[in-house]
Protein backbone atom coordinates (compact mmCIF):
# COMPACT_ATOMS: atom_id res chain seq x y z
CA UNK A 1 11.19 143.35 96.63
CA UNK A 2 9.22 146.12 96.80
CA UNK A 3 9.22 148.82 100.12
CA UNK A 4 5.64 150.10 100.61
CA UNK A 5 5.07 152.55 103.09
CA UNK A 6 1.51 153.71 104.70
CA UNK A 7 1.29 156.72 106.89
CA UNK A 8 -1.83 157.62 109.29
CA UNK A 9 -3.47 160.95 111.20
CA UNK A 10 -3.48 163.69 110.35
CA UNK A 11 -0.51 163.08 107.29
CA UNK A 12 0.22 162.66 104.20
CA UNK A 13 3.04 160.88 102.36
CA UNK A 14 5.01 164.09 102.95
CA UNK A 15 6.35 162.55 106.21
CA UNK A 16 7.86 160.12 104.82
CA UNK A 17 10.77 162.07 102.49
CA UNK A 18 13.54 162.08 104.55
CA UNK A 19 13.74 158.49 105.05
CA UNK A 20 13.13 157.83 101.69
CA UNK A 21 16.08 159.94 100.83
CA UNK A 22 18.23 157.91 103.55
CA UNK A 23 17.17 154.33 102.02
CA UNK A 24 18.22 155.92 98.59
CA UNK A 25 21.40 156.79 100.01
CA UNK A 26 21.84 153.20 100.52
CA UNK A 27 20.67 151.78 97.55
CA UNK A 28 16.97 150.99 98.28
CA UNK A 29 14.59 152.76 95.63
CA UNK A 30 11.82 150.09 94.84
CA UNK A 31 9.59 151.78 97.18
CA UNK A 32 5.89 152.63 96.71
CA UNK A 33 4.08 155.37 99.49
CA UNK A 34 0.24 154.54 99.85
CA UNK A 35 -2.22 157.44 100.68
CA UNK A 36 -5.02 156.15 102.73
CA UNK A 37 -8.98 157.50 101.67
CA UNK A 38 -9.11 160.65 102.65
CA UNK A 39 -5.55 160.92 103.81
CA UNK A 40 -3.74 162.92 100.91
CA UNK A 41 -5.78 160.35 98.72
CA UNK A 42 -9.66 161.29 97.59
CA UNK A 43 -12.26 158.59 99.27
CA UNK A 44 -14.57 156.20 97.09
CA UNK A 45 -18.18 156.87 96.77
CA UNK A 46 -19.81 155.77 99.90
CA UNK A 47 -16.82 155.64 102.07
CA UNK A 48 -17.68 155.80 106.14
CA UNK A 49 -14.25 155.36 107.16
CA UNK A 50 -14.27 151.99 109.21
CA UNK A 51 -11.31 149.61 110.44
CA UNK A 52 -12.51 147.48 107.69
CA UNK A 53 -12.77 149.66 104.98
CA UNK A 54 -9.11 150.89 105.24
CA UNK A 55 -8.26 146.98 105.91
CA UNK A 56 -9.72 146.18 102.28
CA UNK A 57 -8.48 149.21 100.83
CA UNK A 58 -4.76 147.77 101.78
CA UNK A 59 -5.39 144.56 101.01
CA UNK A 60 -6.50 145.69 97.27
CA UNK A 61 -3.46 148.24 96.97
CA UNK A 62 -0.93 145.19 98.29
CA UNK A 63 -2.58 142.58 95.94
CA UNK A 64 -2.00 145.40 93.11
CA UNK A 65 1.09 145.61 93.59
CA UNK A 66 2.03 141.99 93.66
CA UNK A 67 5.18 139.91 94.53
CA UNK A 68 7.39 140.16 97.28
CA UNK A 69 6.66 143.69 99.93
CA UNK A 70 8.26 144.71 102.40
CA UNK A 71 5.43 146.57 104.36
CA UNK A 72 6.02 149.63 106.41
CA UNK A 73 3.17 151.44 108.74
CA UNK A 74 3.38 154.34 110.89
CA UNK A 75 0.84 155.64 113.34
CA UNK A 76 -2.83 154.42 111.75
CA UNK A 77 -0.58 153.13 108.40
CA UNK A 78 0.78 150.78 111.29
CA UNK A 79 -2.96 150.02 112.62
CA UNK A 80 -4.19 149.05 109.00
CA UNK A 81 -0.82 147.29 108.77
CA UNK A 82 -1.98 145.07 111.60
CA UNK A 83 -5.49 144.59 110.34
CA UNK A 84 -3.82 143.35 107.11
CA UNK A 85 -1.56 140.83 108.99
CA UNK A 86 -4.60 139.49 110.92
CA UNK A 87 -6.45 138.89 107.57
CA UNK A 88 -3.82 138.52 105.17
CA UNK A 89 -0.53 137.93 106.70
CA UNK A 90 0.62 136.00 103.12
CA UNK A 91 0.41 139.60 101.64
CA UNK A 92 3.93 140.45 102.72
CA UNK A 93 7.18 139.05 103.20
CA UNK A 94 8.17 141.03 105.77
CA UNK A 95 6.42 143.70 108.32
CA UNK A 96 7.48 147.04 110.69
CA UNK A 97 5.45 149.03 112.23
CA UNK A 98 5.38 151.75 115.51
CA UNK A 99 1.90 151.99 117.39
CA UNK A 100 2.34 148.30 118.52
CA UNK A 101 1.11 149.82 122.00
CA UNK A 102 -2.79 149.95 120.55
CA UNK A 103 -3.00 146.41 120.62
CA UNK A 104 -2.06 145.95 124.27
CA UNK A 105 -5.43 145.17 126.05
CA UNK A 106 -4.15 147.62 128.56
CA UNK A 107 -4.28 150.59 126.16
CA UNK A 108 -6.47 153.37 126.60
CA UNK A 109 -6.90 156.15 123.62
CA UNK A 110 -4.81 159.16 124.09
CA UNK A 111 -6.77 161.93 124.72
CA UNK A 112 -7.00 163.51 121.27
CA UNK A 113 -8.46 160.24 120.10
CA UNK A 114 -11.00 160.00 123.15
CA UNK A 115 -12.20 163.62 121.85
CA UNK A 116 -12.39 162.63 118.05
CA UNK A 117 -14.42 159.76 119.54
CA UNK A 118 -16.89 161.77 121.32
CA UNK A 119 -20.40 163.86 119.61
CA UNK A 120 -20.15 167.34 118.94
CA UNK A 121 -16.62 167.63 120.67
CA UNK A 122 -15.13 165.78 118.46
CA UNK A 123 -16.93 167.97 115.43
CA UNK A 124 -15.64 171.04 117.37
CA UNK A 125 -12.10 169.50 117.15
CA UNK A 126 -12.02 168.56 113.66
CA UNK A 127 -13.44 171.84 112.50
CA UNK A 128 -10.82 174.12 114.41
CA UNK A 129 -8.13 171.81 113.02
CA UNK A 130 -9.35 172.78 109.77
CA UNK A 131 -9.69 176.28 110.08
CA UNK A 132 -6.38 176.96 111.85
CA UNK A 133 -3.86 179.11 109.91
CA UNK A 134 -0.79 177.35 107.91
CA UNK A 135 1.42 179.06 110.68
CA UNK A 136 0.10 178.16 113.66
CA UNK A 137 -0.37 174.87 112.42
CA UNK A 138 3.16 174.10 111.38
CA UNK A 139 4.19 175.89 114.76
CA UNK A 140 2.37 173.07 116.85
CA UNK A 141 3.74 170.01 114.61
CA UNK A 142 7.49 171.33 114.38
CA UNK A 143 6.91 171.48 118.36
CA UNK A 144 5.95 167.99 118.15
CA UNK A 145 8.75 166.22 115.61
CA UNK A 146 7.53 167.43 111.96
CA UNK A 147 9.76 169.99 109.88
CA UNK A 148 8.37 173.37 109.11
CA UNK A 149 8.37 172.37 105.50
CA UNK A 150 6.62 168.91 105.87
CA UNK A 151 3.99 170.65 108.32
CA UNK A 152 3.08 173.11 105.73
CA UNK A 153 2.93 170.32 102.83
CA UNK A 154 0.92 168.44 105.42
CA UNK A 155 -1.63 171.42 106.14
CA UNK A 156 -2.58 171.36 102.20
CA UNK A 157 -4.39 168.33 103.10
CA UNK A 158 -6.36 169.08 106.30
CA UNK A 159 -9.42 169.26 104.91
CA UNK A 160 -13.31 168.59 106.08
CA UNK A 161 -12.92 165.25 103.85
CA UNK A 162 -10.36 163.94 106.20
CA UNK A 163 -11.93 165.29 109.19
CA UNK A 164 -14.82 163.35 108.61
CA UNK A 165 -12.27 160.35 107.87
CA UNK A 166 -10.38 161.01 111.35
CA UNK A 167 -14.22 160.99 112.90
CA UNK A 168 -15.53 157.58 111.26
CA UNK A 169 -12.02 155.77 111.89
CA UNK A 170 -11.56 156.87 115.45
CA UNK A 171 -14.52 156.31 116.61
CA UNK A 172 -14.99 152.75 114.54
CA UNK A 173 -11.76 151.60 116.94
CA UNK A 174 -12.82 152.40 120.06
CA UNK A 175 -11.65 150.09 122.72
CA UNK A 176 -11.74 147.05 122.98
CA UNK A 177 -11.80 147.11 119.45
CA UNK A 178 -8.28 147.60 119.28
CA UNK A 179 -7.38 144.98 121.97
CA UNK A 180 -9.61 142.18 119.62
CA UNK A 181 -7.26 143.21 116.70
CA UNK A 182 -4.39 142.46 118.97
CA UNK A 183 -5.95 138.88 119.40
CA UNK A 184 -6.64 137.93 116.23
CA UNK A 185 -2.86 139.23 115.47
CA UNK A 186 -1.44 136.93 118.61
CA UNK A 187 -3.43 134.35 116.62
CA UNK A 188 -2.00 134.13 113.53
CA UNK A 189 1.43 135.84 114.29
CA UNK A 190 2.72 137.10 111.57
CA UNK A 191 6.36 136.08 110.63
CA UNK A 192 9.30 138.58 110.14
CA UNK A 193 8.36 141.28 111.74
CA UNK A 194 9.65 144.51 112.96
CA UNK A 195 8.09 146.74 115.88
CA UNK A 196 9.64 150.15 115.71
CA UNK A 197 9.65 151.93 119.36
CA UNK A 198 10.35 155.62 119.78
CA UNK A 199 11.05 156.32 123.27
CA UNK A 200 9.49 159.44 123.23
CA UNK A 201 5.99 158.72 121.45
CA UNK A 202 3.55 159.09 123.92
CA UNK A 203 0.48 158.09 121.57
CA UNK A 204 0.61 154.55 121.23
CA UNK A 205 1.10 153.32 124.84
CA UNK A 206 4.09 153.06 126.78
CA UNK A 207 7.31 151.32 125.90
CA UNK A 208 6.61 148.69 127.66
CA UNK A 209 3.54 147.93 126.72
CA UNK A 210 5.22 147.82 122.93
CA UNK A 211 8.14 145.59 124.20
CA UNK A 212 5.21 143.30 125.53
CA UNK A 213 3.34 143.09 122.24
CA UNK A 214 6.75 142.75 120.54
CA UNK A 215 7.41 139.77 122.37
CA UNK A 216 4.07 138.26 122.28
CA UNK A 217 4.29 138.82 118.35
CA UNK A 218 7.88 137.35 118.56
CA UNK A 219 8.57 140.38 116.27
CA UNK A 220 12.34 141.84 116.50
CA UNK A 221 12.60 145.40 118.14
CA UNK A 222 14.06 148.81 116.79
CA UNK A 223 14.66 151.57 119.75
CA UNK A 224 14.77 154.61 118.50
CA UNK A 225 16.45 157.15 121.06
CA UNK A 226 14.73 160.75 121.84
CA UNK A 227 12.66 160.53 119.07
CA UNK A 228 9.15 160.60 118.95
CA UNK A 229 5.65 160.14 117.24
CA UNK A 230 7.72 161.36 113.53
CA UNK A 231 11.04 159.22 114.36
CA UNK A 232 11.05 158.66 110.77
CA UNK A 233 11.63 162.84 110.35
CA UNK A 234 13.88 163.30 113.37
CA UNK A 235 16.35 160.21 112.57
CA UNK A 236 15.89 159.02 109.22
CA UNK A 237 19.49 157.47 109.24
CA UNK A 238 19.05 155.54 112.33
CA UNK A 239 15.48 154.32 110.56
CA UNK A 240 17.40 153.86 107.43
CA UNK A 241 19.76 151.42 109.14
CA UNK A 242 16.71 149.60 111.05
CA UNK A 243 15.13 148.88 108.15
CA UNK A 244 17.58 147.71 105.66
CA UNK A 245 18.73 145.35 108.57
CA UNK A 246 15.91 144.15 109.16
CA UNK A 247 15.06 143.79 105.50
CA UNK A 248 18.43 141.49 105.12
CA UNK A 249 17.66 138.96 107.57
């Protein structure tokens, strides 16, 4: 069974090592880490950046892969991860994902995403992020969870390509976009799934508002304790165990 993982904004694969090296540790190596377009991946001729467009990309990497997956999303890996499972739930045996909050028709954008979403400001935003310096931007994301040496493999990335990527997405799932994925999810409920809640991520809703959609998904919950938005860097043993658990039942 194979372990594919799918990371969002603005990341690469790079945030994904030290769990990786905790599910080694314990004997899980069949594992595959997706790039999304424009993501630490290069985007196909004609790409615009939409929900749907990273929802087919998916679905073509998963059918490439074939057999039984264990599917893992983080942050916009989780929201394509949800788009798959309201189009093609029979894609995967089993699911996890954070972010569970966007789906709650209470959520509102954080307020990063509600710039991206706006002309010319969020232009301005994406342009600065680009220019910044490799120091002060692995400064602000150690502040917020990432290592100093995943921050700086991130920054190789941060490019106008995926600027333009963080623009189209963003502003493609503007509420109640979001909400209207949740719905078509709550309709076809995917089976064995895993909702992954870091008490200290403050971009995908509150925890409640995750418990909620857990329980409306009838998906199992993993608390992660003072962690946040890269739980996955700060506690990759407590993610480790999470997973594997959840991959056995």
């Amino acid at each position: 069974m194979t372990k594919v993982f799918v990371h969002g904004n603005p990341e690469t694969s790079a945030i994904w090592g030290p769990l990786v090296a905790a599910l080694k540790e314990r004997g899980i190596d069949d594992i595959v880490l997706l790039s999304p377009p424009g993501f630490g991946s290069p985007v196909p001729k004609d790409w615009t950046a939409t929900v749907q467009e990273y929802r087919n990309w998916l679905v073509s990497e998963l059918e490439k892969i074939g057999g039984e997956i264990d599917l893992v999303g983080h942050d916009w890996g989780a929201g394509h991860v949800f788009s798959v499972l309201a189009h093609r739930p029979e894609l995967v045996r089993t699911w996890a994902a954070d972010c569970v909050g966007l789906l709650h028709p209470d959520y509102v954008w954080h307020d990063a995403a509600l710039g991206w979403q706006t002309p010319e400001i969020g232009e301005q935003i994406v342009a600065a992020m680009v220019a910044m310096e490799e120091d002060v931007f692995a400064d602000s994301f150690v502040q917020l969870g990432m290592t100093n040496a995943i921050a700086r493999e991130v920054k190789l990335f941060i490019n106008e390509e995926m600027g333009s990527c963080v623009l189209g997405l963003y502003r493609d799932a503007a509420q109640p976009a979001m909400s209207r994925l949740g719905e078509r999810l709550i309709v076809n409920r995917p089976s064995h799934g895993l909702v992954i809640v870091a008490d200290e991520d403050h971009f995908a809703g509150t925890v409640p508002m995750m418990e909620e959609m857990a329980e409306v998904l009838q998906a199992d919950v993993a608390r992660i304790a003072q962690c946040g938005h890269w739980w996955m860097i700060q506690n990759p043993d407590a993610a480790a165990q999470h997973l594997v658990r959840h991959w056995s039942q």
